[in-house]
Protein backbone atom coordinates (compact mmCIF):
# COMPACT_ATOMS: atom_id res chain seq x y z
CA UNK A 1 112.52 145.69 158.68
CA UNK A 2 110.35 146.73 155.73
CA UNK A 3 113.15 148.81 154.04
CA UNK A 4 115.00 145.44 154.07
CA UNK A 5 112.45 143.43 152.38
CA UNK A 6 111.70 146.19 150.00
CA UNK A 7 115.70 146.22 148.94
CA UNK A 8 115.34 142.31 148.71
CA UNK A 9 112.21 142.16 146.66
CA UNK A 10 113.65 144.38 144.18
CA UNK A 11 117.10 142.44 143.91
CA UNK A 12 114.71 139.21 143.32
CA UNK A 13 112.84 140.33 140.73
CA UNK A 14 115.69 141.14 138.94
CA UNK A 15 117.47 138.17 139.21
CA UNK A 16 114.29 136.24 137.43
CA UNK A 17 114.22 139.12 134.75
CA UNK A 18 117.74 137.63 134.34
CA UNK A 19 119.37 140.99 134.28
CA UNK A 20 121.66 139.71 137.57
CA UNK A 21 124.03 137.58 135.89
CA UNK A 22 123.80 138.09 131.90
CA UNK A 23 127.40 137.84 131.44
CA UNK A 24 128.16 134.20 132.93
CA UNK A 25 128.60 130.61 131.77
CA UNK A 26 125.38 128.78 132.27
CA UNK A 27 126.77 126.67 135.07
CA UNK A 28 128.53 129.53 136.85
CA UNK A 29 125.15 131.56 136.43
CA UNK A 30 123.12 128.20 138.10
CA UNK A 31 125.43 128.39 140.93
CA UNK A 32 125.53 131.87 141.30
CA UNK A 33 121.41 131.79 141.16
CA UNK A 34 121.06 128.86 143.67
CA UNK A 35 123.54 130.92 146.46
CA UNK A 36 121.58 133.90 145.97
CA UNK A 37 118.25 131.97 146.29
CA UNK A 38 119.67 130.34 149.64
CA UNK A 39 121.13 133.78 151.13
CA UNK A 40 117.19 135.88 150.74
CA UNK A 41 116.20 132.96 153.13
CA UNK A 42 118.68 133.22 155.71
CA UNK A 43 117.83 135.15 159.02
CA UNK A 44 121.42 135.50 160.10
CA UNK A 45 123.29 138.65 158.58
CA UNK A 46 127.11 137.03 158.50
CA UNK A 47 125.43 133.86 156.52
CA UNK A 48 123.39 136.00 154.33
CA UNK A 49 126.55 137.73 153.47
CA UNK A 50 128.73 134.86 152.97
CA UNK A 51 126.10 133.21 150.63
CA UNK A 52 126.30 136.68 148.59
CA UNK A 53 129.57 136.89 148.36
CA UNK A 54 130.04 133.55 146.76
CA UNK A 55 127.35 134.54 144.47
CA UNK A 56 129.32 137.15 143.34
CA UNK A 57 132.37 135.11 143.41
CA UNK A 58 130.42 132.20 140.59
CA UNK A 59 129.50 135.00 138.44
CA UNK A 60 129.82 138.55 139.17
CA UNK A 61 126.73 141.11 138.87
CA UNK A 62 126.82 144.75 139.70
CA UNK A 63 123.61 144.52 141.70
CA UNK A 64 124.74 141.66 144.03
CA UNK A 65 127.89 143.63 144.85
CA UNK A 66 125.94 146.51 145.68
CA UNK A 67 123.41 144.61 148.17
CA UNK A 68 126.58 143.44 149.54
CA UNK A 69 127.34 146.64 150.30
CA UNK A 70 124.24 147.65 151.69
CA UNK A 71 124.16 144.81 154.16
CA UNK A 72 128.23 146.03 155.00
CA UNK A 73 126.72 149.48 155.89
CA UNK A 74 123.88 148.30 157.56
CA UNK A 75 126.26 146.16 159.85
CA UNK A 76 128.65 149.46 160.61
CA UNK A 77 125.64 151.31 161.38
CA UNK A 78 124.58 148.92 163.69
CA UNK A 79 127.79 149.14 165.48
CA UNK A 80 127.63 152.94 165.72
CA UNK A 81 130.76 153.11 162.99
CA UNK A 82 129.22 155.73 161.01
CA UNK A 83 132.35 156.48 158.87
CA UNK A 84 132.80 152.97 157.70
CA UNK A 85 128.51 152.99 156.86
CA UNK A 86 128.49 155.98 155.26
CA UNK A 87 131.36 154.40 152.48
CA UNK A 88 129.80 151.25 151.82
């Protein structure tokens, strides 16, 4: 549990240093922003990952498609699929 909040702390301070999305319009970054800021409050793993995903999809940022990863390989790990975990 603490490994996850650690990995989402870190992603959140980011996003306010406004590192996260540096390369968007302003309205695709607000969208992009207010997605992210709904999926770090979402107990359920297949919202959390939809809400990310769109995030990426309004403006794209390296670190959001890596999280998205890490939440992938946390989900094939949880299913014993260790080859599909240890790629994402």
């Amino acid at each position: 549990m603490s490994k996850v909040i650690n990995r989402w702390l870190i992603i959140y301070i980011i996003l306010w240093q406004n590192l996260l999305f540096g390369e968007c319009s302003i309205s695709s970054k607000e969208e992009a922003i207010k997605l992210y800021k709904q999926a770090i409050k979402i107990d359920n793993i297949s919202k959390e990952l939809n809400l990310l995903e769109k995030s990426l999809n309004s403006c794209y940022s390296p670190e959001i498609n890596i999280q998205i990863s890490l939440i992938k390989g946390d989900i094939a790990y949880d299913k014993k699929e260790y080859k599909s975990a240890k790629n994402y």
